[in-house]
PDB file of N, CA and C in Angstrom:
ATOM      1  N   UNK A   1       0.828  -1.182   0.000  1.00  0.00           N
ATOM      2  CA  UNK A   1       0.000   0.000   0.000  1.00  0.00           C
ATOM      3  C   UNK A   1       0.881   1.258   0.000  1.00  0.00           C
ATOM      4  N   UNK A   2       0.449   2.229  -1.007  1.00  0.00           N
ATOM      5  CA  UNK A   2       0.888   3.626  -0.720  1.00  0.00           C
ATOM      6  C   UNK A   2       0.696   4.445   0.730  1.00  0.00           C
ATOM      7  N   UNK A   3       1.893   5.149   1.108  1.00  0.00           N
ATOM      8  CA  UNK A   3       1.945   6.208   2.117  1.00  0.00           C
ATOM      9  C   UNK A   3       1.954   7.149   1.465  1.00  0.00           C
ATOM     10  N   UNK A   4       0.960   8.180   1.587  1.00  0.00           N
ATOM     11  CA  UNK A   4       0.079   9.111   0.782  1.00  0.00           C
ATOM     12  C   UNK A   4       0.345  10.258   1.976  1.00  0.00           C
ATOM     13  N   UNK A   5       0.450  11.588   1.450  1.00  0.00           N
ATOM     14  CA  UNK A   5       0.401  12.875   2.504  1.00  0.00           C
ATOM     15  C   UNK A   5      -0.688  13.930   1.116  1.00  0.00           C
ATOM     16  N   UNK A   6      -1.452  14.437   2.224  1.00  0.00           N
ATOM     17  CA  UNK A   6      -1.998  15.508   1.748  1.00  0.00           C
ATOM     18  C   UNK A   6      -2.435  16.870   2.359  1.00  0.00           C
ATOM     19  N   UNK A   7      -2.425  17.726   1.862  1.00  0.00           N
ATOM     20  CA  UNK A   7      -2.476  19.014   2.294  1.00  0.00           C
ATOM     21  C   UNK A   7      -3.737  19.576   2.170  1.00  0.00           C
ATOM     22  N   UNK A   8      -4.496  19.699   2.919  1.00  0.00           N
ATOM     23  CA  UNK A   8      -6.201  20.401   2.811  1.00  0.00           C
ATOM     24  C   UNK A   8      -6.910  19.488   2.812  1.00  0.00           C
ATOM     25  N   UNK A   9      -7.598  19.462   3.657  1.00  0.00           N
ATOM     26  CA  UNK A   9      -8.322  18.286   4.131  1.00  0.00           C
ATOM     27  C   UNK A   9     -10.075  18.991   4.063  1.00  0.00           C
ATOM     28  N   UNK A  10     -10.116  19.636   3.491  1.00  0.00           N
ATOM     29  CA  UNK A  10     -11.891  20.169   3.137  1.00  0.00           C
ATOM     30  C   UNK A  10     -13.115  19.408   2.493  1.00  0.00           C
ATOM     31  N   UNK A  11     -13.773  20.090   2.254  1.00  0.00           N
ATOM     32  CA  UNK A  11     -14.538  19.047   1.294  1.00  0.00           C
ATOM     33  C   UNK A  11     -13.979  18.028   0.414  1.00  0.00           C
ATOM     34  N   UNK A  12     -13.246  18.468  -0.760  1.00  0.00           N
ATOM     35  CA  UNK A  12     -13.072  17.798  -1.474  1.00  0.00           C
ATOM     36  C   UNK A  12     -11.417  16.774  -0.924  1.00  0.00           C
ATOM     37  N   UNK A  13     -10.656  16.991  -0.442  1.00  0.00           N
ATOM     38  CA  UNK A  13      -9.454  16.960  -0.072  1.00  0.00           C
ATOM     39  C   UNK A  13      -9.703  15.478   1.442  1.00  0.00           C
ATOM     40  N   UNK A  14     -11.193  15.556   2.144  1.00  0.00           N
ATOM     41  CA  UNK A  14     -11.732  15.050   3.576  1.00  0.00           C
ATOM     42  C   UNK A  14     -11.946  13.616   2.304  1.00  0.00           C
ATOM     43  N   UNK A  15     -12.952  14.005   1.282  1.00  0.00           N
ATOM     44  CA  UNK A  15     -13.269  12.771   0.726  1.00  0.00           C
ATOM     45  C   UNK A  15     -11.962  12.015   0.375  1.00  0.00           C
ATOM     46  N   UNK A  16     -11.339  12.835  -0.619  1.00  0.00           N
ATOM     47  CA  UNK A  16     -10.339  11.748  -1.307  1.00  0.00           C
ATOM     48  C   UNK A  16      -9.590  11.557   0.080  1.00  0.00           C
ATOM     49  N   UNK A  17      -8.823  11.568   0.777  1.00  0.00           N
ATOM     50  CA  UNK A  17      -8.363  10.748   1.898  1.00  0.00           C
ATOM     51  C   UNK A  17      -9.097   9.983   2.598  1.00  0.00           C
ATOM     52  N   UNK A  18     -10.625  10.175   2.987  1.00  0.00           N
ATOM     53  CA  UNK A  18     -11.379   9.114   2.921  1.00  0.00           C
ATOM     54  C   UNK A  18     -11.510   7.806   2.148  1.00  0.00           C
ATOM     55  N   UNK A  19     -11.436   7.710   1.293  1.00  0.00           N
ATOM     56  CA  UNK A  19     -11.278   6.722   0.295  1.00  0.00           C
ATOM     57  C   UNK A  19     -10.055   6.270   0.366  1.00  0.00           C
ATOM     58  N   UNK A  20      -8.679   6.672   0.319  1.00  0.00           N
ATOM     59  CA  UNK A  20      -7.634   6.089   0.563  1.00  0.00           C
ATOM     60  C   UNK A  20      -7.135   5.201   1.790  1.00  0.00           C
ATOM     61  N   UNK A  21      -7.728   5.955   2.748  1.00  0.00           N
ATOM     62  CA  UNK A  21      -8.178   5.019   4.149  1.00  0.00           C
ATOM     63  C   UNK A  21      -9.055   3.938   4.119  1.00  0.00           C
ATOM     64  N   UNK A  22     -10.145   4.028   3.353  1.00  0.00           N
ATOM     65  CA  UNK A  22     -10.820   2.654   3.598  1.00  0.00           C
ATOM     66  C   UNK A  22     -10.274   1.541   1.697  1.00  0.00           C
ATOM     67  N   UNK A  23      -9.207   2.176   1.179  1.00  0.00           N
ATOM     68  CA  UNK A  23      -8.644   1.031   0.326  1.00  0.00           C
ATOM     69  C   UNK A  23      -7.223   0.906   1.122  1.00  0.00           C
ATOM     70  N   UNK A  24      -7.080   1.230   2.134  1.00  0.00           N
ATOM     71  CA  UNK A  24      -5.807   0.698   3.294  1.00  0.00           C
ATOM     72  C   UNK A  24      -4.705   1.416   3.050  1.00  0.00           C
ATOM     73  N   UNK A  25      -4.279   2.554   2.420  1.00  0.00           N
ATOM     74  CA  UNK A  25      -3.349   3.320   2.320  1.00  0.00           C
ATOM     75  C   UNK A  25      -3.322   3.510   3.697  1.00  0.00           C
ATOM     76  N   UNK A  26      -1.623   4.312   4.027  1.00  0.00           N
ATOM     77  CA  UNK A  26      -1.092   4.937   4.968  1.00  0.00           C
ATOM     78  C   UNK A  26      -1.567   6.516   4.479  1.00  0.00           C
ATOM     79  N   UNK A  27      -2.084   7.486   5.330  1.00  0.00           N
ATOM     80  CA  UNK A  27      -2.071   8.888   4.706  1.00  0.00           C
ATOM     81  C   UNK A  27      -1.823   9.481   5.990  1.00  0.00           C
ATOM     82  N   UNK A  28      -0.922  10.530   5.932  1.00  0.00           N
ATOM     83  CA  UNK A  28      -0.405  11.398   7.132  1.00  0.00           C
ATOM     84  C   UNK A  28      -0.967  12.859   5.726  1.00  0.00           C
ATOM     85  N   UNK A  29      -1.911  13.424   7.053  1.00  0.00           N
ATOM     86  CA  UNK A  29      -2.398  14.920   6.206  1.00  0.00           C
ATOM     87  C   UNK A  29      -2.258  16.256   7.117  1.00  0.00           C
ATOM     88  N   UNK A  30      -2.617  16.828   6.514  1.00  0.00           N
ATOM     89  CA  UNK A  30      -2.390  18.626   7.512  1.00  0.00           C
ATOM     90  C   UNK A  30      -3.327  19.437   7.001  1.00  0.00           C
ATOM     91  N   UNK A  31      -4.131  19.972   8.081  1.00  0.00           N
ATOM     92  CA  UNK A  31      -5.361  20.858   7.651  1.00  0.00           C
ATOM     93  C   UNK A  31      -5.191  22.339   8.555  1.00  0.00           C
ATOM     94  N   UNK A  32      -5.284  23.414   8.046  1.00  0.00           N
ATOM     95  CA  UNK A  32      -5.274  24.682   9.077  1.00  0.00           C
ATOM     96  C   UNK A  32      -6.046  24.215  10.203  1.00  0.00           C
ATOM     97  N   UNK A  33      -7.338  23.549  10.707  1.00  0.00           N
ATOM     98  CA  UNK A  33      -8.189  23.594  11.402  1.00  0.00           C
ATOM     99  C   UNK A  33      -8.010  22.211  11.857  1.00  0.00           C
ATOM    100  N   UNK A  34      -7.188  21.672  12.788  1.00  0.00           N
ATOM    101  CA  UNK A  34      -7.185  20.286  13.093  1.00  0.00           C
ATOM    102  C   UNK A  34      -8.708  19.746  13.438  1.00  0.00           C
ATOM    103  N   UNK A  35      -9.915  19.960  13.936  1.00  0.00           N
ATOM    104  CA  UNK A  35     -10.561  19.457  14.744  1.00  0.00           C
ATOM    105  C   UNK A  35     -11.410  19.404  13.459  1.00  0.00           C
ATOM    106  N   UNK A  36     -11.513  19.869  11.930  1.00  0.00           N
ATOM    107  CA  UNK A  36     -12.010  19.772  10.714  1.00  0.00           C
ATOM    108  C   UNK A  36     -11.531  18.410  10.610  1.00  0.00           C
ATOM    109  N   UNK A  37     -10.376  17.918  10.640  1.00  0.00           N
ATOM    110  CA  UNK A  37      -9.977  16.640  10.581  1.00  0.00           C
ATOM    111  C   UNK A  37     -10.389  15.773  11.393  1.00  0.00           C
ATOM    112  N   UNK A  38     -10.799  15.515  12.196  1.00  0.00           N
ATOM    113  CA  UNK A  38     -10.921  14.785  13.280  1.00  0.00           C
ATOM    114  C   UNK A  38     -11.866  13.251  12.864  1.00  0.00           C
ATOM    115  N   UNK A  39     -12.315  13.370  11.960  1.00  0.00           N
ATOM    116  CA  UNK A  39     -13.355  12.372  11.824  1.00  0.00           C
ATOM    117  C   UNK A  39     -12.541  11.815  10.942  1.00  0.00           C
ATOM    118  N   UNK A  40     -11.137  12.172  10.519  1.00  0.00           N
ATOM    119  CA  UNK A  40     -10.371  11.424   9.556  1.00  0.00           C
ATOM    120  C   UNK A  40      -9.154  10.759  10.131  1.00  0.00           C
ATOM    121  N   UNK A  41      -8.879  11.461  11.246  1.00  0.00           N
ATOM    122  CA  UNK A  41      -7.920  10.998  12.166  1.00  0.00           C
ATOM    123  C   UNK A  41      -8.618   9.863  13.110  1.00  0.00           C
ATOM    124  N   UNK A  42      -9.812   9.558  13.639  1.00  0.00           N
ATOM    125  CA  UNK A  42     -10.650   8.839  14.033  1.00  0.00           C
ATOM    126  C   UNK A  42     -10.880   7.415  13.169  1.00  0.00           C
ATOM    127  N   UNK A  43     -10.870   8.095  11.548  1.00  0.00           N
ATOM    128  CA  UNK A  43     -10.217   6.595  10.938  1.00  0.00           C
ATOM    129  C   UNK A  43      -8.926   6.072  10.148  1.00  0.00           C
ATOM    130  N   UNK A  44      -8.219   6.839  10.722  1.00  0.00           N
ATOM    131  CA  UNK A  44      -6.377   6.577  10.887  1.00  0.00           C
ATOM    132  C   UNK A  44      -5.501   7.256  10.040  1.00  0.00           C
ATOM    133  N   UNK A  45      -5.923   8.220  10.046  1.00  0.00           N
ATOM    134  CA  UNK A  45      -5.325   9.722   9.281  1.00  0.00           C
ATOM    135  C   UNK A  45      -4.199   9.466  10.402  1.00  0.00           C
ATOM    136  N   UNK A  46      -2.798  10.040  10.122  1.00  0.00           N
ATOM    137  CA  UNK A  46      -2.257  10.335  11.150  1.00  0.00           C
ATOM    138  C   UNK A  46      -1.618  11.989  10.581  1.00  0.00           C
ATOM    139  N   UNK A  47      -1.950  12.855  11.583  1.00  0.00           N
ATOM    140  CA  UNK A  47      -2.017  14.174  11.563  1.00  0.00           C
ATOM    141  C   UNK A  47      -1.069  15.010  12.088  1.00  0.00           C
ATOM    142  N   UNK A  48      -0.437  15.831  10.467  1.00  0.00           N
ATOM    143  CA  UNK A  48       1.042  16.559  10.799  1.00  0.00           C
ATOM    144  C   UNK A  48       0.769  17.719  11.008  1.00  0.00           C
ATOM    145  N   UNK A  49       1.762  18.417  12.068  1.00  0.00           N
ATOM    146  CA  UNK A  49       1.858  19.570  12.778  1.00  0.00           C
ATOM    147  C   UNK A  49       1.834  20.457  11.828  1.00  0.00           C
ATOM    148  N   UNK A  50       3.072  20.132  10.104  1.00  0.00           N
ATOM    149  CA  UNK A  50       2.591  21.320   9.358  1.00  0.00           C
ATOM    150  C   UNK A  50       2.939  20.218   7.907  1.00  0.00           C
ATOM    151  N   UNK A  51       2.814  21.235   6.571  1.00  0.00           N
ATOM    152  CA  UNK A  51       2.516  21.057   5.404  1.00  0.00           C
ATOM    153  C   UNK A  51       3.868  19.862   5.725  1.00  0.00           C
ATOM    154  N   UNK A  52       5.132  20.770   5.987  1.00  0.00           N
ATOM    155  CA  UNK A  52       6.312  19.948   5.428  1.00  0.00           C
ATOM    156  C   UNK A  52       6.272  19.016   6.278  1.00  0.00           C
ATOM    157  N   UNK A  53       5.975  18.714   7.313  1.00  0.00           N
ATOM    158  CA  UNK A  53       5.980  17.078   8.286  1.00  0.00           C
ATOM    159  C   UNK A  53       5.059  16.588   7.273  1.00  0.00           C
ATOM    160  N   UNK A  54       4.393  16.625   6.642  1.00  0.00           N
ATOM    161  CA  UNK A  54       3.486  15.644   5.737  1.00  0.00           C
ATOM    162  C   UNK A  54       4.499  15.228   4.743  1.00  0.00           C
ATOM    163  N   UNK A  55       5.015  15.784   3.963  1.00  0.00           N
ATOM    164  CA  UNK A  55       6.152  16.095   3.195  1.00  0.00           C
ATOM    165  C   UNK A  55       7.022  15.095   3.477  1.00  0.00           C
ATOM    166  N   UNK A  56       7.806  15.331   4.878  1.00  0.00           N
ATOM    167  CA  UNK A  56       8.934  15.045   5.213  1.00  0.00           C
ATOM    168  C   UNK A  56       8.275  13.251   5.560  1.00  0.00           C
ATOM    169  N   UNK A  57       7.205  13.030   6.053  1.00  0.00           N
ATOM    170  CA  UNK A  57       7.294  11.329   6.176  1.00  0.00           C
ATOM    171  C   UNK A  57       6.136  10.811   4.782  1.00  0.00           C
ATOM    172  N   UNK A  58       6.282  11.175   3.799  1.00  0.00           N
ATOM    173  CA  UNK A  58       5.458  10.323   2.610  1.00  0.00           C
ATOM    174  C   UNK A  58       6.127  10.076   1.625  1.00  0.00           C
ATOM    175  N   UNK A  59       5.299   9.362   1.045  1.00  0.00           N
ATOM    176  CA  UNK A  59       6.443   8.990  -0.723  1.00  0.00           C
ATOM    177  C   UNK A  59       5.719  10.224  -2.005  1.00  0.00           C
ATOM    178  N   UNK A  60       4.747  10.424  -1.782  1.00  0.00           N
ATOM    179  CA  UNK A  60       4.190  11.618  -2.695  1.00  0.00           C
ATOM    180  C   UNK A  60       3.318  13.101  -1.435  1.00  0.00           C
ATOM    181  N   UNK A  61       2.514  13.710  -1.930  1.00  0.00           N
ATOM    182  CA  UNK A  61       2.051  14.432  -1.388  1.00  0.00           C
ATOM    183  C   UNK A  61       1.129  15.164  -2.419  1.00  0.00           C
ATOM    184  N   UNK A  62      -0.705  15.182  -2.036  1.00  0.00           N
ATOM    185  CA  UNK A  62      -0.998  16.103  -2.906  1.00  0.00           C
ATOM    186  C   UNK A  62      -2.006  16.746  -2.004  1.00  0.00           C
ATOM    187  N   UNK A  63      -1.931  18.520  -3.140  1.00  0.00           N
ATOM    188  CA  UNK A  63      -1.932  19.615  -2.024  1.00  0.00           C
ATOM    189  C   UNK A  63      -3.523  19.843  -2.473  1.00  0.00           C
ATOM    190  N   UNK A  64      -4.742  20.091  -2.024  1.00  0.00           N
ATOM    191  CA  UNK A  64      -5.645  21.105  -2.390  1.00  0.00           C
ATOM    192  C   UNK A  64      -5.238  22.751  -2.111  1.00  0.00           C
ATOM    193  N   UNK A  65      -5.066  23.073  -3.382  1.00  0.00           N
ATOM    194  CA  UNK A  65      -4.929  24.811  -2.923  1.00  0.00           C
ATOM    195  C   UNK A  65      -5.694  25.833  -2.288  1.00  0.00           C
ATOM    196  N   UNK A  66      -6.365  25.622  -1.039  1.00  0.00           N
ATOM    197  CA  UNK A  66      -6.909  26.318   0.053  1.00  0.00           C
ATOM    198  C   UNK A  66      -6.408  27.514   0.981  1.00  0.00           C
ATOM    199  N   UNK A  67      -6.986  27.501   1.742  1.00  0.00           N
ATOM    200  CA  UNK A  67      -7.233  28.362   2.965  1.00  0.00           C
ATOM    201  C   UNK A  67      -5.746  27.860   3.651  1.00  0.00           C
ATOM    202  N   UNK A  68      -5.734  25.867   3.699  1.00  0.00           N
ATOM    203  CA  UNK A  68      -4.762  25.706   4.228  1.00  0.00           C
ATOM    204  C   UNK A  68      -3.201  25.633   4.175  1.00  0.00           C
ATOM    205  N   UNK A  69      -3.095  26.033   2.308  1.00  0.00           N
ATOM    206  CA  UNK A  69      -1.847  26.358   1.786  1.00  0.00           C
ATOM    207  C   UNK A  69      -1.035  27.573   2.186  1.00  0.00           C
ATOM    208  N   UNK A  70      -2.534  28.014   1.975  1.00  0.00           N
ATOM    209  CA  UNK A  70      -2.460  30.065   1.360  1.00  0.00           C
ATOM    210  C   UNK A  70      -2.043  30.695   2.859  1.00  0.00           C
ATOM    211  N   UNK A  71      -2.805  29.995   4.286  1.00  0.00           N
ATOM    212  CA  UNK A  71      -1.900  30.488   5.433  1.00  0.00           C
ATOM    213  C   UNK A  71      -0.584  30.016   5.656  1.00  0.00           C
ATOM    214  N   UNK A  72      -0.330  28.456   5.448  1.00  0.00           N
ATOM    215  CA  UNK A  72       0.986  28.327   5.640  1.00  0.00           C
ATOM    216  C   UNK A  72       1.724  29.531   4.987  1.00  0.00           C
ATOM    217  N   UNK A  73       1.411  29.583   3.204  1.00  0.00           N
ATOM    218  CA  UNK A  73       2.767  30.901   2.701  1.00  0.00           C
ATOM    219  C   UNK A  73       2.711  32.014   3.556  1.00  0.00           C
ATOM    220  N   UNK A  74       1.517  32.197   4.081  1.00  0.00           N
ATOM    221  CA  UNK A  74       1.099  33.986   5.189  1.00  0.00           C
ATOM    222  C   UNK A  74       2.004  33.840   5.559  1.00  0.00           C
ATOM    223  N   UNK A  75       2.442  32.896   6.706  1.00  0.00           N
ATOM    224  CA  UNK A  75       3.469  32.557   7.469  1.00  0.00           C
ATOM    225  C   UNK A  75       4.538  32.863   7.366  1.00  0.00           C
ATOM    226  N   UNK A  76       5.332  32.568   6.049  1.00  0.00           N
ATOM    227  CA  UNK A  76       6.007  32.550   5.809  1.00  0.00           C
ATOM    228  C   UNK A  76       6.805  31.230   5.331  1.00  0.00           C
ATOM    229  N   UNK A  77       5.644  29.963   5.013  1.00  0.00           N
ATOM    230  CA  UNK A  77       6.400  28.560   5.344  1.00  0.00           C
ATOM    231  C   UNK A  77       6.497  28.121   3.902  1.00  0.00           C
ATOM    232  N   UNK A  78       6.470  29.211   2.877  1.00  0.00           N
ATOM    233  CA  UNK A  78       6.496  28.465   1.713  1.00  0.00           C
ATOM    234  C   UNK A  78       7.639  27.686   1.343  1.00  0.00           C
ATOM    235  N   UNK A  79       8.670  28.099   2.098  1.00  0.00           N
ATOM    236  CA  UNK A  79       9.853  27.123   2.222  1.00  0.00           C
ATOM    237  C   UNK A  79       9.780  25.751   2.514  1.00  0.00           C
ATOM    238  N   UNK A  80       8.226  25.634   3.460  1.00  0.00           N
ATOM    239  CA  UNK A  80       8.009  24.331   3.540  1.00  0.00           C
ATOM    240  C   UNK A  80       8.575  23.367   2.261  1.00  0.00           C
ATOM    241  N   UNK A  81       7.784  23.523   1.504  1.00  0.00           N
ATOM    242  CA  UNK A  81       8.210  22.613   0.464  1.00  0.00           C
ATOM    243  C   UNK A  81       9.100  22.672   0.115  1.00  0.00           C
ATOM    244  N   UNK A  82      10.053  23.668  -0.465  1.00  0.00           N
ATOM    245  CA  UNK A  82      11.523  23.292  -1.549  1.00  0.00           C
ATOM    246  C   UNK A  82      12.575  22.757  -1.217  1.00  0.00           C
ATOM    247  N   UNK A  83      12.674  21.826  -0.129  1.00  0.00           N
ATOM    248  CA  UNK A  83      13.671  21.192   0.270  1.00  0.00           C
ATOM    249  C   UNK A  83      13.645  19.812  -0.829  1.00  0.00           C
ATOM    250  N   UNK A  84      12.399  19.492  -1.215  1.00  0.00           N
ATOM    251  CA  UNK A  84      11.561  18.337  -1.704  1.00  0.00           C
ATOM    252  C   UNK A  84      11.761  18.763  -3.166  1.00  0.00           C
ATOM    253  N   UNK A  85      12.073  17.263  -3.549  1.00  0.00           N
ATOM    254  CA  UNK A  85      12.183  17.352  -5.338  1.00  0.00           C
ATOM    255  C   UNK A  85      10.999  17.329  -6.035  1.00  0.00           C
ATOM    256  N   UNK A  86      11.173  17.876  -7.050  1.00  0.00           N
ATOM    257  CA  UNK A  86       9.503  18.042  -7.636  1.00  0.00           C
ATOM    258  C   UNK A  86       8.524  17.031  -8.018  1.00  0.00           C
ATOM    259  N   UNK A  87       9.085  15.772  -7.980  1.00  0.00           N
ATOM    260  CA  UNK A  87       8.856  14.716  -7.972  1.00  0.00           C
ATOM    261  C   UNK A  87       7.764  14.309  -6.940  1.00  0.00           C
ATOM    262  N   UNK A  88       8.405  14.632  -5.744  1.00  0.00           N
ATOM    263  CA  UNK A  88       7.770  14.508  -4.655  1.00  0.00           C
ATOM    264  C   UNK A  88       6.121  15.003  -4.451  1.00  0.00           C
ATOM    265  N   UNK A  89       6.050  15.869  -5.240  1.00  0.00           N
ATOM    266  CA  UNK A  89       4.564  16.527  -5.479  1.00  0.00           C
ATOM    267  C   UNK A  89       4.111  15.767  -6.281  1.00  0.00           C
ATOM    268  N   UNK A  90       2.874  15.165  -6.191  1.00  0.00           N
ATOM    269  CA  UNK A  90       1.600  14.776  -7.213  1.00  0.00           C
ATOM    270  C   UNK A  90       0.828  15.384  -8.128  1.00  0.00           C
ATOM    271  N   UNK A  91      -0.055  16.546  -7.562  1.00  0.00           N
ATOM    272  CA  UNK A  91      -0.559  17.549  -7.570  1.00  0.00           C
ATOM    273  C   UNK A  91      -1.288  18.353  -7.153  1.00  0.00           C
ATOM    274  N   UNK A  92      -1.138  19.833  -7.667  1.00  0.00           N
ATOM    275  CA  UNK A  92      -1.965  20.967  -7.177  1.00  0.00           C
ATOM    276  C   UNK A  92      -3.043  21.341  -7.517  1.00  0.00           C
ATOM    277  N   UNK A  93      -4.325  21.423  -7.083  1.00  0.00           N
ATOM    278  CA  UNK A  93      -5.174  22.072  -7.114  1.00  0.00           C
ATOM    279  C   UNK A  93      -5.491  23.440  -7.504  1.00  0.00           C
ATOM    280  N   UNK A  94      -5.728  23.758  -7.927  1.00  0.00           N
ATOM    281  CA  UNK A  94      -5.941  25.361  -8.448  1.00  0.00           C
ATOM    282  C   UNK A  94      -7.183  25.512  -8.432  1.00  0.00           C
ATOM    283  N   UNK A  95      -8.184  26.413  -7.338  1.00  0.00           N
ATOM    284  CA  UNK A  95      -9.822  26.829  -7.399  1.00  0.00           C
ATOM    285  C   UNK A  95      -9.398  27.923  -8.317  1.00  0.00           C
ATOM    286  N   UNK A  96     -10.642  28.175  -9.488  1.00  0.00           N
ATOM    287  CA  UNK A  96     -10.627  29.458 -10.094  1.00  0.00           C
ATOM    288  C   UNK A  96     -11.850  29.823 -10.070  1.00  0.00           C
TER     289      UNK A  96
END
């Protein structure tokens, strides 16, 4: 089974890791709003402190471009990612 990380855990982002959990993937995810997660961590999400701890323990990572990206960069954490080869990304989401 794939170890899967994803970034935004919202509507659309809650389902697809839903589904990866009940076909037995490993998924470690990160949501601005931990307690939004909770019903995913309840079925074995295991839940990173930030974008790049998702990053740092998966074999891919894919991001929904949210609320929960767009504060990490506020932050200043867009560095999160570029330690990581581009490879490492799956893909991005883009709402327009």
């Amino acid at each position: 089974m794939a170890n899967i990380g994803y970034v935004g855990l919202g509507t659309m982002g809650g389902q697809m890791v839903n589904r990866f959990l009940e076909k037995g993937h490993s998924v470690t995810g990160y949501n601005r709003t931990r307690s939004k997660a909770q019903w995913l961590i309840d079925k074995g999400l295991k839940f990173a402190d930030s974008p790049r701890a998702v990053a740092a323990s998966t074999e891919f990572v894919t991001i929904e471009r949210t609320k929960s990206v767009e504060a990490a960069t506020a932050r200043g954490e867009s560095a999160n990612f570029s330690p990581l080869s581009m490879s490492h990304w799956a893909l991005e989401r883009v709402r327009l």
